[in-house]
PDB file of N, CA and C in Angstrom:
ATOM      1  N   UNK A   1     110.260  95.856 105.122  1.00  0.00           N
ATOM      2  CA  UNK A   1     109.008  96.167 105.766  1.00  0.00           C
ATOM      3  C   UNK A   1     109.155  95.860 107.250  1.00  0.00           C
ATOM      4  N   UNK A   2     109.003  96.746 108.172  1.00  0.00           N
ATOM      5  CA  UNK A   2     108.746  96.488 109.469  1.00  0.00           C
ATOM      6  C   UNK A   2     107.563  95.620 110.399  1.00  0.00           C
ATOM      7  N   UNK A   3     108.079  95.173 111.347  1.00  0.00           N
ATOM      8  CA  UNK A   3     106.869  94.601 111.653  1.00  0.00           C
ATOM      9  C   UNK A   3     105.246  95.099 111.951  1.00  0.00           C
ATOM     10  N   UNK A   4     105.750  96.424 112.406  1.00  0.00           N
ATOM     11  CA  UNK A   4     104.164  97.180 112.300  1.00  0.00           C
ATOM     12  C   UNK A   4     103.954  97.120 110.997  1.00  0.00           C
ATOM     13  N   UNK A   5     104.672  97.588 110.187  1.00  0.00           N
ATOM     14  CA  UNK A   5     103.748  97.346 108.637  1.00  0.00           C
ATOM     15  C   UNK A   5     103.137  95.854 108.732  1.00  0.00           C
ATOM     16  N   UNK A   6     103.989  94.587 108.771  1.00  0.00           N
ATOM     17  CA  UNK A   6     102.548  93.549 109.159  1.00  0.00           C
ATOM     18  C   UNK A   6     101.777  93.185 109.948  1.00  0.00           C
ATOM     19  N   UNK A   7     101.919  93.795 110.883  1.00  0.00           N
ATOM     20  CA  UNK A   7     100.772  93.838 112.005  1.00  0.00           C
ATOM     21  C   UNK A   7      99.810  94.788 111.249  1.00  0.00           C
ATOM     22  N   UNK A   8      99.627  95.712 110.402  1.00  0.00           N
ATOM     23  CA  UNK A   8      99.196  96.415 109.674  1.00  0.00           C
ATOM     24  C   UNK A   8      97.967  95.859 108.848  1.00  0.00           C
ATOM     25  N   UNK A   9      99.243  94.987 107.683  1.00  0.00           N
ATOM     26  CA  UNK A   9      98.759  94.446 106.642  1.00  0.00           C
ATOM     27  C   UNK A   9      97.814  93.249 107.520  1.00  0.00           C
ATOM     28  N   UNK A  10      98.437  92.497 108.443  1.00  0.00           N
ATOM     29  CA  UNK A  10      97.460  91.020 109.203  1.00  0.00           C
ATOM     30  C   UNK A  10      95.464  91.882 109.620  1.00  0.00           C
ATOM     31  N   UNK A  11      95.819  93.025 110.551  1.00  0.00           N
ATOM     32  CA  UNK A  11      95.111  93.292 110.795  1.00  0.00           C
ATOM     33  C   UNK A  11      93.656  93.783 109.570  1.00  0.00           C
ATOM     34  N   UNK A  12      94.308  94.261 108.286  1.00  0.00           N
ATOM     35  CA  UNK A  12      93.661  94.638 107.445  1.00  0.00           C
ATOM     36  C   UNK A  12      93.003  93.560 107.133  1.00  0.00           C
ATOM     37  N   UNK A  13      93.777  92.170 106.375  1.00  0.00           N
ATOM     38  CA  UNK A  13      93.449  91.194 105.964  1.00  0.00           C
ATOM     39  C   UNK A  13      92.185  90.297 107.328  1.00  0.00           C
ATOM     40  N   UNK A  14      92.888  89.746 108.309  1.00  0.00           N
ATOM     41  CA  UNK A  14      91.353  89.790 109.669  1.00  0.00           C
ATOM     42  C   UNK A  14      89.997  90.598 108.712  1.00  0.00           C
ATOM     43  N   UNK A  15      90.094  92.092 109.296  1.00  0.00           N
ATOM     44  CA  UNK A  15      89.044  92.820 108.642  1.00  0.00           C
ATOM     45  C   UNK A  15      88.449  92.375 107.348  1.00  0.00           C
ATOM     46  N   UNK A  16      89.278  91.992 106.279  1.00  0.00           N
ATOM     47  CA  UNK A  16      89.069  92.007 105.176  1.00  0.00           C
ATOM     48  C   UNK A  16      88.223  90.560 105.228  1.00  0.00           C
ATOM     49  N   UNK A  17      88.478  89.843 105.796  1.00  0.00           N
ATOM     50  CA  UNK A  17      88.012  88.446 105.883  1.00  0.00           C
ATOM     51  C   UNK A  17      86.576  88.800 106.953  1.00  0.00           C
ATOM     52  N   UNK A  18      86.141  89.432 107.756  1.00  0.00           N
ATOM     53  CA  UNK A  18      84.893  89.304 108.341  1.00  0.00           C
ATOM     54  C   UNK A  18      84.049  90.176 107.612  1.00  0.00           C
ATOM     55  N   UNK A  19      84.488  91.126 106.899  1.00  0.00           N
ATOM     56  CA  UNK A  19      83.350  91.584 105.473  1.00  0.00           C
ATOM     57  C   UNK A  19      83.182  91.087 104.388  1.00  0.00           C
ATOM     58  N   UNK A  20      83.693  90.325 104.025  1.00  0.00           N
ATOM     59  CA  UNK A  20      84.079  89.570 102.781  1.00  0.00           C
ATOM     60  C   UNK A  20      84.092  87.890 103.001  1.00  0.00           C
ATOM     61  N   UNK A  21      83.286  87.694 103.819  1.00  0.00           N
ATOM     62  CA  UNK A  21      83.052  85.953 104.218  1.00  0.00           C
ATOM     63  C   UNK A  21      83.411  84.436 102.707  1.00  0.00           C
ATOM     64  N   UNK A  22      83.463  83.941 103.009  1.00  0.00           N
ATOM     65  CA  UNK A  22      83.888  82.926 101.928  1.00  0.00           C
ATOM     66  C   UNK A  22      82.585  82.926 100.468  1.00  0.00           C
ATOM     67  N   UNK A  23      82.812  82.806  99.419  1.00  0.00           N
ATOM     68  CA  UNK A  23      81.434  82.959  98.290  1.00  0.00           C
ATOM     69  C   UNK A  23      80.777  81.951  98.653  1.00  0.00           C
ATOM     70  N   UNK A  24      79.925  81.021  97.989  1.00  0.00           N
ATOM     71  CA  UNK A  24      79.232  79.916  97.827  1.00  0.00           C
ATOM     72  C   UNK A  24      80.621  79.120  97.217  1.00  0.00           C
ATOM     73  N   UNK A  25      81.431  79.354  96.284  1.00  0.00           N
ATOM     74  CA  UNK A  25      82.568  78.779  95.105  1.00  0.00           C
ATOM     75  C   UNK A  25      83.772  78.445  96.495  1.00  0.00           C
ATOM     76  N   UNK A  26      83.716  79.075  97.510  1.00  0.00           N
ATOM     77  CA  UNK A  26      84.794  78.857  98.244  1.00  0.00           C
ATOM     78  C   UNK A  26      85.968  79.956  98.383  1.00  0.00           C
ATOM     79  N   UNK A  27      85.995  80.709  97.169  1.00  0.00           N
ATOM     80  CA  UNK A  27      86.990  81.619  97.371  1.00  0.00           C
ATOM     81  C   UNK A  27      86.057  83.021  97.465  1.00  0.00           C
ATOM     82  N   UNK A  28      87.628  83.654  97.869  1.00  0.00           N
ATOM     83  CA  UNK A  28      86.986  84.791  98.069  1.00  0.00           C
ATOM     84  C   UNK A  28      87.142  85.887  97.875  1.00  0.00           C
ATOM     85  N   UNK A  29      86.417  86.774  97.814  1.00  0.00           N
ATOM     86  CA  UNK A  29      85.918  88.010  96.887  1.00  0.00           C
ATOM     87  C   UNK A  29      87.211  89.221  97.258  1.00  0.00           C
ATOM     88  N   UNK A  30      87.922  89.673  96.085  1.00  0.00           N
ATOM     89  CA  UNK A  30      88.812  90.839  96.545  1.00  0.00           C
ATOM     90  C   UNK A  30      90.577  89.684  96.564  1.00  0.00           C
ATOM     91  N   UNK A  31      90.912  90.892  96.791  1.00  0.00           N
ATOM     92  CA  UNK A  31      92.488  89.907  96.928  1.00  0.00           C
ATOM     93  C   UNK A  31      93.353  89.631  95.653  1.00  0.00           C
ATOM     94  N   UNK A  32      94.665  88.830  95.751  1.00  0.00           N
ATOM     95  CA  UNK A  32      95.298  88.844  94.201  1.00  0.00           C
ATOM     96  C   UNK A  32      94.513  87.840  93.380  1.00  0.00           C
ATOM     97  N   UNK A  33      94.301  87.919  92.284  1.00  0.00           N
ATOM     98  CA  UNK A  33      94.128  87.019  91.181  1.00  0.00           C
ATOM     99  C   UNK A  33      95.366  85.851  90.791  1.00  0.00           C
ATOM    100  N   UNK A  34      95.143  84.704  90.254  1.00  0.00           N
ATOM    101  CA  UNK A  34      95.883  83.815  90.284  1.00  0.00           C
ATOM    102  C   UNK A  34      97.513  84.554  88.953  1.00  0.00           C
ATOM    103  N   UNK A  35      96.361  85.754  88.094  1.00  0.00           N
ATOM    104  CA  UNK A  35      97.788  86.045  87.290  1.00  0.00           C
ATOM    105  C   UNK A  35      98.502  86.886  88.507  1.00  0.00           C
ATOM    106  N   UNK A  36      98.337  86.952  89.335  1.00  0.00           N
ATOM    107  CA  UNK A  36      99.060  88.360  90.241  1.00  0.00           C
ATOM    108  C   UNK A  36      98.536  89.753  90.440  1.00  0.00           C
ATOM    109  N   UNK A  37      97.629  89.546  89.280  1.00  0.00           N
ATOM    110  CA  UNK A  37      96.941  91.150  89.370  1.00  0.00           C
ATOM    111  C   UNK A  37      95.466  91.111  90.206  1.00  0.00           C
ATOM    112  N   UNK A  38      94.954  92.373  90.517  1.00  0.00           N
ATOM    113  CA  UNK A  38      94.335  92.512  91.645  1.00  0.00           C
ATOM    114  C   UNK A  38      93.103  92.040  91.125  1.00  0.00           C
ATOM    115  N   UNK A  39      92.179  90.792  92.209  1.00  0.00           N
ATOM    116  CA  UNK A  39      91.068  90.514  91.770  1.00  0.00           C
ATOM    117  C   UNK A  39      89.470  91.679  92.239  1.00  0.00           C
ATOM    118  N   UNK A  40      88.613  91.832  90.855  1.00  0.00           N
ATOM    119  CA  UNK A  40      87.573  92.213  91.603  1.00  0.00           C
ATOM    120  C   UNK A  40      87.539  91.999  92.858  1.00  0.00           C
ATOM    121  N   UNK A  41      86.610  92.907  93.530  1.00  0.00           N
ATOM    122  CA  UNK A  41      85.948  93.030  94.754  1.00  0.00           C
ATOM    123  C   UNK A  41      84.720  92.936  94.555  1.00  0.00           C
ATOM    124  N   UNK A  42      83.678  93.095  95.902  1.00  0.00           N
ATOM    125  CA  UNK A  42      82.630  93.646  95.938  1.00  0.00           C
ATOM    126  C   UNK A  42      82.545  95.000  96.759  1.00  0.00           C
ATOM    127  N   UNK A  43      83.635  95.281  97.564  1.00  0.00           N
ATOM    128  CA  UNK A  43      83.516  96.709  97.846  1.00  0.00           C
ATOM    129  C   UNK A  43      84.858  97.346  98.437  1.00  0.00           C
ATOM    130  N   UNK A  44      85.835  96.625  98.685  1.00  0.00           N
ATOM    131  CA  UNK A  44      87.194  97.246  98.943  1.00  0.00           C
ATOM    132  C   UNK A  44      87.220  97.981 100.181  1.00  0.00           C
ATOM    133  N   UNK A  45      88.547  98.272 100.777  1.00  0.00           N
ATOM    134  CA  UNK A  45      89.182  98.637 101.858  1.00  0.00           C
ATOM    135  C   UNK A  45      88.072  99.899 102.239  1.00  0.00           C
ATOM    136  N   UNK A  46      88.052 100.583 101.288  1.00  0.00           N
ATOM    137  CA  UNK A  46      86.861 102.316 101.429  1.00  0.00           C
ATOM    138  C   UNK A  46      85.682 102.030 101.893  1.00  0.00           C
ATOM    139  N   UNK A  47      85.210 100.781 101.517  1.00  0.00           N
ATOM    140  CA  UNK A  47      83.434 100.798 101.632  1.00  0.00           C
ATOM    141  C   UNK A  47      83.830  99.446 102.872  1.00  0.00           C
ATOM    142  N   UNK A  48      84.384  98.644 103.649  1.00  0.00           N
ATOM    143  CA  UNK A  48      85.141  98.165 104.525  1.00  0.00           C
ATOM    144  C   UNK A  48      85.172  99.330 105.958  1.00  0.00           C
ATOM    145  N   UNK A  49      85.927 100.660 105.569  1.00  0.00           N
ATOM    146  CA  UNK A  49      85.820 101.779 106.159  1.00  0.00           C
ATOM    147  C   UNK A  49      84.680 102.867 106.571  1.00  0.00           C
ATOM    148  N   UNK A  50      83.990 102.533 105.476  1.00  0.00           N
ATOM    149  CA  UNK A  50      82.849 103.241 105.418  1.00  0.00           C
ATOM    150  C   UNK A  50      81.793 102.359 106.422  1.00  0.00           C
ATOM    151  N   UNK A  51      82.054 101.380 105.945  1.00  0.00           N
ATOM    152  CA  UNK A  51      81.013 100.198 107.159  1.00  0.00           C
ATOM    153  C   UNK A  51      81.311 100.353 108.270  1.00  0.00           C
ATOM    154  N   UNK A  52      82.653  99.951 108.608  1.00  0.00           N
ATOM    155  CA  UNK A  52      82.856 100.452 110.606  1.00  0.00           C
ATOM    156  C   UNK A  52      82.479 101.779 111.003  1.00  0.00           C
ATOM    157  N   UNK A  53      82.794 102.871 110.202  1.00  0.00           N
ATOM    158  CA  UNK A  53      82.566 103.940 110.369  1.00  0.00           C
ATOM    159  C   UNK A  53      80.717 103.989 110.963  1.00  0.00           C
ATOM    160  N   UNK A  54      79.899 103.427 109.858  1.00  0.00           N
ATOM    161  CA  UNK A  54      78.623 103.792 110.068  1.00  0.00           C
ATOM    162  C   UNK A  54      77.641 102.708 111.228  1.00  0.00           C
ATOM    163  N   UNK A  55      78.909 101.495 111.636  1.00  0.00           N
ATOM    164  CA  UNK A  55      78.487 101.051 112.529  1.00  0.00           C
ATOM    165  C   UNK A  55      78.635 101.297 113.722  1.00  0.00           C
ATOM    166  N   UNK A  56      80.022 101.915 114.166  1.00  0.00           N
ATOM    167  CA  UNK A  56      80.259 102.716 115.440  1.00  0.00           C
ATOM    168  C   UNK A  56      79.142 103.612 115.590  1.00  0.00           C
ATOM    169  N   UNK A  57      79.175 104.489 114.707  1.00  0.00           N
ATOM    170  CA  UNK A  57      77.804 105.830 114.495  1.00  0.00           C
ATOM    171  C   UNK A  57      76.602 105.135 115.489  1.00  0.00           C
ATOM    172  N   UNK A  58      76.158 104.338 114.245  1.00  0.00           N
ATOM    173  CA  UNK A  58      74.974 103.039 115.214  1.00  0.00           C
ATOM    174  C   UNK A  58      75.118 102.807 116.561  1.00  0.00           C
ATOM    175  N   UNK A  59      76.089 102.365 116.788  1.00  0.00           N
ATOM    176  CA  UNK A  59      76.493 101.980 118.179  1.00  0.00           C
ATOM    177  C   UNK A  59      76.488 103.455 118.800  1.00  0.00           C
ATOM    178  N   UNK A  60      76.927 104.102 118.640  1.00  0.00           N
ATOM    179  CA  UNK A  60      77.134 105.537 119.459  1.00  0.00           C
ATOM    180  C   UNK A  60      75.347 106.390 120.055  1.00  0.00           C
ATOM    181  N   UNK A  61      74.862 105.725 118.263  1.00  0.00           N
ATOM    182  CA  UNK A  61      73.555 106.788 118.607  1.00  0.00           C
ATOM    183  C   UNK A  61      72.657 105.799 119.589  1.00  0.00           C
ATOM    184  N   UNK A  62      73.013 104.264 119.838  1.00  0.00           N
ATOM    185  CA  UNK A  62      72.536 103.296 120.439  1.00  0.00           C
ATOM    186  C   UNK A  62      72.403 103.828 121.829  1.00  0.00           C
ATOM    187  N   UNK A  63      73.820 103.736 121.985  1.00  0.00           N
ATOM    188  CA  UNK A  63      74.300 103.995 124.201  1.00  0.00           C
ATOM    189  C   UNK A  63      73.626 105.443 123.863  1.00  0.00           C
ATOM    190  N   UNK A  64      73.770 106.585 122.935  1.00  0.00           N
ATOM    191  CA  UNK A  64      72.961 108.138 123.407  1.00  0.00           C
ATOM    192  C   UNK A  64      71.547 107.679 123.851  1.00  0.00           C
ATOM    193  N   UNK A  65      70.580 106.503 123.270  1.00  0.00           N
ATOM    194  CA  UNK A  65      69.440 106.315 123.373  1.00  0.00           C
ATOM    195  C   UNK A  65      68.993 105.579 124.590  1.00  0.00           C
ATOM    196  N   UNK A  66      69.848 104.473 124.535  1.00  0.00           N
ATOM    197  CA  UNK A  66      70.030 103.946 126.407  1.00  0.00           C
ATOM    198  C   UNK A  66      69.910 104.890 127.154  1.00  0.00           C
ATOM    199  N   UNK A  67      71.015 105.716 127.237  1.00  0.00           N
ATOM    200  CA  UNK A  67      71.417 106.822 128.465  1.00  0.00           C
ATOM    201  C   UNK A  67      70.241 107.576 128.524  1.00  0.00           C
ATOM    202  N   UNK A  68      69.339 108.139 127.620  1.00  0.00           N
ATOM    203  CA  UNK A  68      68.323 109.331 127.400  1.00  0.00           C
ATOM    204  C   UNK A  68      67.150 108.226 128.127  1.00  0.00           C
ATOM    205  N   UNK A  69      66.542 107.090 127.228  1.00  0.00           N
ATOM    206  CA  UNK A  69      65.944 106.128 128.501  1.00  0.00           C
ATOM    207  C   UNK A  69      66.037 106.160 129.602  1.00  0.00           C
ATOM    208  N   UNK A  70      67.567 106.070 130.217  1.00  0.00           N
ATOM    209  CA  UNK A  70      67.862 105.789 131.897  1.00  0.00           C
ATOM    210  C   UNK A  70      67.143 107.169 132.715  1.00  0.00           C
ATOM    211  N   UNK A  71      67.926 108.328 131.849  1.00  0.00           N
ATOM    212  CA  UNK A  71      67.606 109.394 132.412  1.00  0.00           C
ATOM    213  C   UNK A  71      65.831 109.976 132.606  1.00  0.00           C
ATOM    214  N   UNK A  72      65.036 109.412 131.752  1.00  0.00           N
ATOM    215  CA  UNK A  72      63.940 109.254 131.574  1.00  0.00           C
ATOM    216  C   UNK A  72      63.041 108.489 133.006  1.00  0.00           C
ATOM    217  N   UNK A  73      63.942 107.565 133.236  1.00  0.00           N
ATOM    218  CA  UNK A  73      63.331 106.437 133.565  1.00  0.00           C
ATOM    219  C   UNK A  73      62.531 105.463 133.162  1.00  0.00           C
ATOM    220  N   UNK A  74      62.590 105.299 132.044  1.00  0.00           N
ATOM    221  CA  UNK A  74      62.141 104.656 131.532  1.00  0.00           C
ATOM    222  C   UNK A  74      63.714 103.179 130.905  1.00  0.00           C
ATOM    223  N   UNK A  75      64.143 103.534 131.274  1.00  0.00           N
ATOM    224  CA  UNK A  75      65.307 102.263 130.989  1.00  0.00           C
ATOM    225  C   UNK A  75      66.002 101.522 132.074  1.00  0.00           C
ATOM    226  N   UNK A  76      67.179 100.308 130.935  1.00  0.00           N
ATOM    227  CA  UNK A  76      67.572  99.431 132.812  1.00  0.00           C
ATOM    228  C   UNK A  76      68.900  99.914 132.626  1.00  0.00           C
ATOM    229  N   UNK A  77      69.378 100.255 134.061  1.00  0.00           N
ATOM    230  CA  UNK A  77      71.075 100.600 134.054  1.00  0.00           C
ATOM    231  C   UNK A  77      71.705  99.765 133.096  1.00  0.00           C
ATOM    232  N   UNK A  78      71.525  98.335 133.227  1.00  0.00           N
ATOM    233  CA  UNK A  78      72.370  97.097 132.751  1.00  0.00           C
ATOM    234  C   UNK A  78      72.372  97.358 130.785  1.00  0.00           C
ATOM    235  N   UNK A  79      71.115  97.413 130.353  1.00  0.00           N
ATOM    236  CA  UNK A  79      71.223  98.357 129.142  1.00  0.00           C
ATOM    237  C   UNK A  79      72.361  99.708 128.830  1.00  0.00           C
ATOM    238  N   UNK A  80      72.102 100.054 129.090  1.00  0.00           N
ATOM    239  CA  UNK A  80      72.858 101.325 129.219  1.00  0.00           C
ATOM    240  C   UNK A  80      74.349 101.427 129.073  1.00  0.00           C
ATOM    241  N   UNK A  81      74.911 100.584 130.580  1.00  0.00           N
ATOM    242  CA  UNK A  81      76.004  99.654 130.093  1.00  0.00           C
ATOM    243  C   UNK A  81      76.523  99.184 129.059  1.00  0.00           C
ATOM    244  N   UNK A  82      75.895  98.238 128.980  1.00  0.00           N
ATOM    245  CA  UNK A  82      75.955  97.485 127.652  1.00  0.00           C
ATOM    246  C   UNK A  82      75.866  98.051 126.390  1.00  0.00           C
ATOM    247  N   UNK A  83      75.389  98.590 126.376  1.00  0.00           N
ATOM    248  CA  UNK A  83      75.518  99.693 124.921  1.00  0.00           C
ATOM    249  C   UNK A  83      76.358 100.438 125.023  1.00  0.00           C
ATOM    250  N   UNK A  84      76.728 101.184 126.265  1.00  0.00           N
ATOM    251  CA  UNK A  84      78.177 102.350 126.149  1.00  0.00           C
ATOM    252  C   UNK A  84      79.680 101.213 125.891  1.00  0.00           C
ATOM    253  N   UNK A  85      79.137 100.361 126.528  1.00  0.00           N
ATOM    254  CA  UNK A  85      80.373  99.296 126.477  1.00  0.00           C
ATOM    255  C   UNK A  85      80.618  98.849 124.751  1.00  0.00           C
ATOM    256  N   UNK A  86      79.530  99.030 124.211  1.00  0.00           N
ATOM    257  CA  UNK A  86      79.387  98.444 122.563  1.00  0.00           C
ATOM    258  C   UNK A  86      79.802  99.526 122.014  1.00  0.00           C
ATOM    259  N   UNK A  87      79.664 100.833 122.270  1.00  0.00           N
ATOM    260  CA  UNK A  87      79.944 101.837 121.225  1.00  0.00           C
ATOM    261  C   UNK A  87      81.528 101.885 121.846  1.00  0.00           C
ATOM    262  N   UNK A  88      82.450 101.486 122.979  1.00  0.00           N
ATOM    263  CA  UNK A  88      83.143 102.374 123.295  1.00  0.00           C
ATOM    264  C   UNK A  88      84.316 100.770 122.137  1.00  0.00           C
ATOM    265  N   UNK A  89      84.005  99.526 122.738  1.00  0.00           N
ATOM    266  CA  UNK A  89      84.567  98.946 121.496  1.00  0.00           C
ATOM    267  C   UNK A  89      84.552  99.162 120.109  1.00  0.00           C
ATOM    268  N   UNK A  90      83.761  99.482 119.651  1.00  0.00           N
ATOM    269  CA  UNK A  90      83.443  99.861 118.291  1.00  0.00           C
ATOM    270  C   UNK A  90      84.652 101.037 118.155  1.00  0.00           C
ATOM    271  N   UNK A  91      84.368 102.203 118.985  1.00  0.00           N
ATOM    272  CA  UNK A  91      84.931 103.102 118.763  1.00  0.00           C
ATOM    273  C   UNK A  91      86.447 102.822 118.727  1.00  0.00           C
ATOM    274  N   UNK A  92      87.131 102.444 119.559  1.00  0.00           N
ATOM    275  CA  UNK A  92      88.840 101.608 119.774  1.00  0.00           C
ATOM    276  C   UNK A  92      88.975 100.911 118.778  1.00  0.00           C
ATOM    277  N   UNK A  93      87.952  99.865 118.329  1.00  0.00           N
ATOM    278  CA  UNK A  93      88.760  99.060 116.818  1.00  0.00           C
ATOM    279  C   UNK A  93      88.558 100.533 115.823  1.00  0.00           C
ATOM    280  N   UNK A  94      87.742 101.279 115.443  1.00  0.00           N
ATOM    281  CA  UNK A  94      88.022 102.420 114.383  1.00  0.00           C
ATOM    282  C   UNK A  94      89.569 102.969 114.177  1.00  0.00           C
ATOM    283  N   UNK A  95      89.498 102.943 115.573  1.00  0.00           N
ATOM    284  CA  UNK A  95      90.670 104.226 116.025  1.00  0.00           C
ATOM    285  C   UNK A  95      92.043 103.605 115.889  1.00  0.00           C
ATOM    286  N   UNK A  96      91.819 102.139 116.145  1.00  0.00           N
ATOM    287  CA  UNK A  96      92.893 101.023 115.901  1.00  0.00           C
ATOM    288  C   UNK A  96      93.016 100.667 114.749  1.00  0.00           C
ATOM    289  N   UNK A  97      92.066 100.824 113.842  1.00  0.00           N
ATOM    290  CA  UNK A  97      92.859 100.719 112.257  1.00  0.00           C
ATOM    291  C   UNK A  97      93.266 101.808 111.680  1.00  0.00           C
ATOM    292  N   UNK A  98      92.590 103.083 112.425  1.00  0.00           N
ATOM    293  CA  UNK A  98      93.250 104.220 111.872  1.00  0.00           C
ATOM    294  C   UNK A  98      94.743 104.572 112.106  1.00  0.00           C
ATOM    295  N   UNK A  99      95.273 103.924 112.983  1.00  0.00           N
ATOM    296  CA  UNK A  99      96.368 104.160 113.388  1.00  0.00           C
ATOM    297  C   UNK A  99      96.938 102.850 112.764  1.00  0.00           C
ATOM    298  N   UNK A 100      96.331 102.238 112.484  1.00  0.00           N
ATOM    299  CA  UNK A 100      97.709 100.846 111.801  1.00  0.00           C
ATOM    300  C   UNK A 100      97.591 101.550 110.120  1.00  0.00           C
ATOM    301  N   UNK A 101      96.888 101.873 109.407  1.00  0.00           N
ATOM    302  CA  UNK A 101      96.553 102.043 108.226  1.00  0.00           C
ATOM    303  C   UNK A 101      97.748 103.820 108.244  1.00  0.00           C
ATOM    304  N   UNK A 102      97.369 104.727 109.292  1.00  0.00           N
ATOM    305  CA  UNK A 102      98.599 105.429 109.019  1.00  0.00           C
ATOM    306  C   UNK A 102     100.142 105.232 109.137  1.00  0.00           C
ATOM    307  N   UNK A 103      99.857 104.241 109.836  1.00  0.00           N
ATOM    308  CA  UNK A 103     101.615 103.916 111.047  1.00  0.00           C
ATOM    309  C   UNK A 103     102.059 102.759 109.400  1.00  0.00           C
ATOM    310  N   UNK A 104     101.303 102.159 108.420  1.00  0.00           N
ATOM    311  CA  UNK A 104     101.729 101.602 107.112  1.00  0.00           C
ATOM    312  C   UNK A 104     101.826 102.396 106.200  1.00  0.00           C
ATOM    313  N   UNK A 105     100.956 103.926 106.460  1.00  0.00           N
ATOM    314  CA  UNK A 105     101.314 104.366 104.604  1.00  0.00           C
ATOM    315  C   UNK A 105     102.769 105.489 105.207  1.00  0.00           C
ATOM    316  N   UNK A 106     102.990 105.169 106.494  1.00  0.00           N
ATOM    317  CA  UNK A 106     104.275 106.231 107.092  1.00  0.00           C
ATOM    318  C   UNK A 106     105.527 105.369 106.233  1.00  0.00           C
ATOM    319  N   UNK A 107     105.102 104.002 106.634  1.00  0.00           N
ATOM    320  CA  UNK A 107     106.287 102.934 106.661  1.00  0.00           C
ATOM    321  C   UNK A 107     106.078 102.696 105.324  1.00  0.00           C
ATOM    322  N   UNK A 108     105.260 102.629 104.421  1.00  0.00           N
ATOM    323  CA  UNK A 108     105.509 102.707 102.623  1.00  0.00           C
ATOM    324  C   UNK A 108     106.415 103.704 102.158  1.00  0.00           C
ATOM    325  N   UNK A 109     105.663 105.384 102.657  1.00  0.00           N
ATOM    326  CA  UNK A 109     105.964 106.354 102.237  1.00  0.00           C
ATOM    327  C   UNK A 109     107.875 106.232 102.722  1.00  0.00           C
ATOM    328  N   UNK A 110     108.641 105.370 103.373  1.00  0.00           N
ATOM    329  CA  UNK A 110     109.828 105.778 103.951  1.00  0.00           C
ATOM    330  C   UNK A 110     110.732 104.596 103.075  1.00  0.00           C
ATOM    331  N   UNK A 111     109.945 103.649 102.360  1.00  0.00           N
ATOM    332  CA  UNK A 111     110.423 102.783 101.742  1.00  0.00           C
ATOM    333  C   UNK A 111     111.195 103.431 100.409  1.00  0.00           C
ATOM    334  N   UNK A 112     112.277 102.764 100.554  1.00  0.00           N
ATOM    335  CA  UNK A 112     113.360 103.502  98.875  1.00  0.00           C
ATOM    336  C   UNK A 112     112.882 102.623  97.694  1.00  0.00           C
ATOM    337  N   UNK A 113     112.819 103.481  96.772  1.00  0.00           N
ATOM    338  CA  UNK A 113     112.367 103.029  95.679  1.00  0.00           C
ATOM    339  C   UNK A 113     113.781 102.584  94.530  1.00  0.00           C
TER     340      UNK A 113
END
């Protein structure tokens, strides 16, 4: 495995850990099971994806609503900002796991079986 594949896998796991916060029990939800096999989740890598996805969205339709304010006049530059600045992060981490999540199933798919 190359090191982008674990810069890959680290980055997933990060992610996986700020949607998936510790239970009340301490452990936590998703991940291997103590036999080795894969433990329940509560929503997995897809619905993980599906969340950034619909929070960038948020963020995006946020700064469109700032900007339409400003232009209005009815808003503050410093808003405006700040929200294009929120959607444009949002948007770079998307785009940054999309590219580690392909640049790993390249580096699976090249692995000999």
């Amino acid at each position: 495995m190359s090191i982008g594949s674990l810069d890959g896998l680290s980055a997933y796991a990060r992610a996986a850990r700020a949607t998936n916060p510790l239970s009340d029990t301490g452990q936590r939800s998703g991940g291997l099971a103590p036999s080795g096999g894969l433990a329940p989740s509560g929503g997995g890598f897809g619905s993980m994806v599906e969340s950034m996805v619909s929070q960038t969205g948020d963020a995006l339709r946020g700064a469109e609503a700032q900007s339409i304010k400003q232009i209005g006049g009815k808003g503050d530059l410093i808003d405006v900002v700040t929200a294009i600045g929120a959607a444009e992060t949002a948007l770079d981490t998307v785009v940054a796991v999309r590219d580690r999540v392909v640049s790993a199933y390249s580096d699976i798919m090249k692995m000999q079986i």
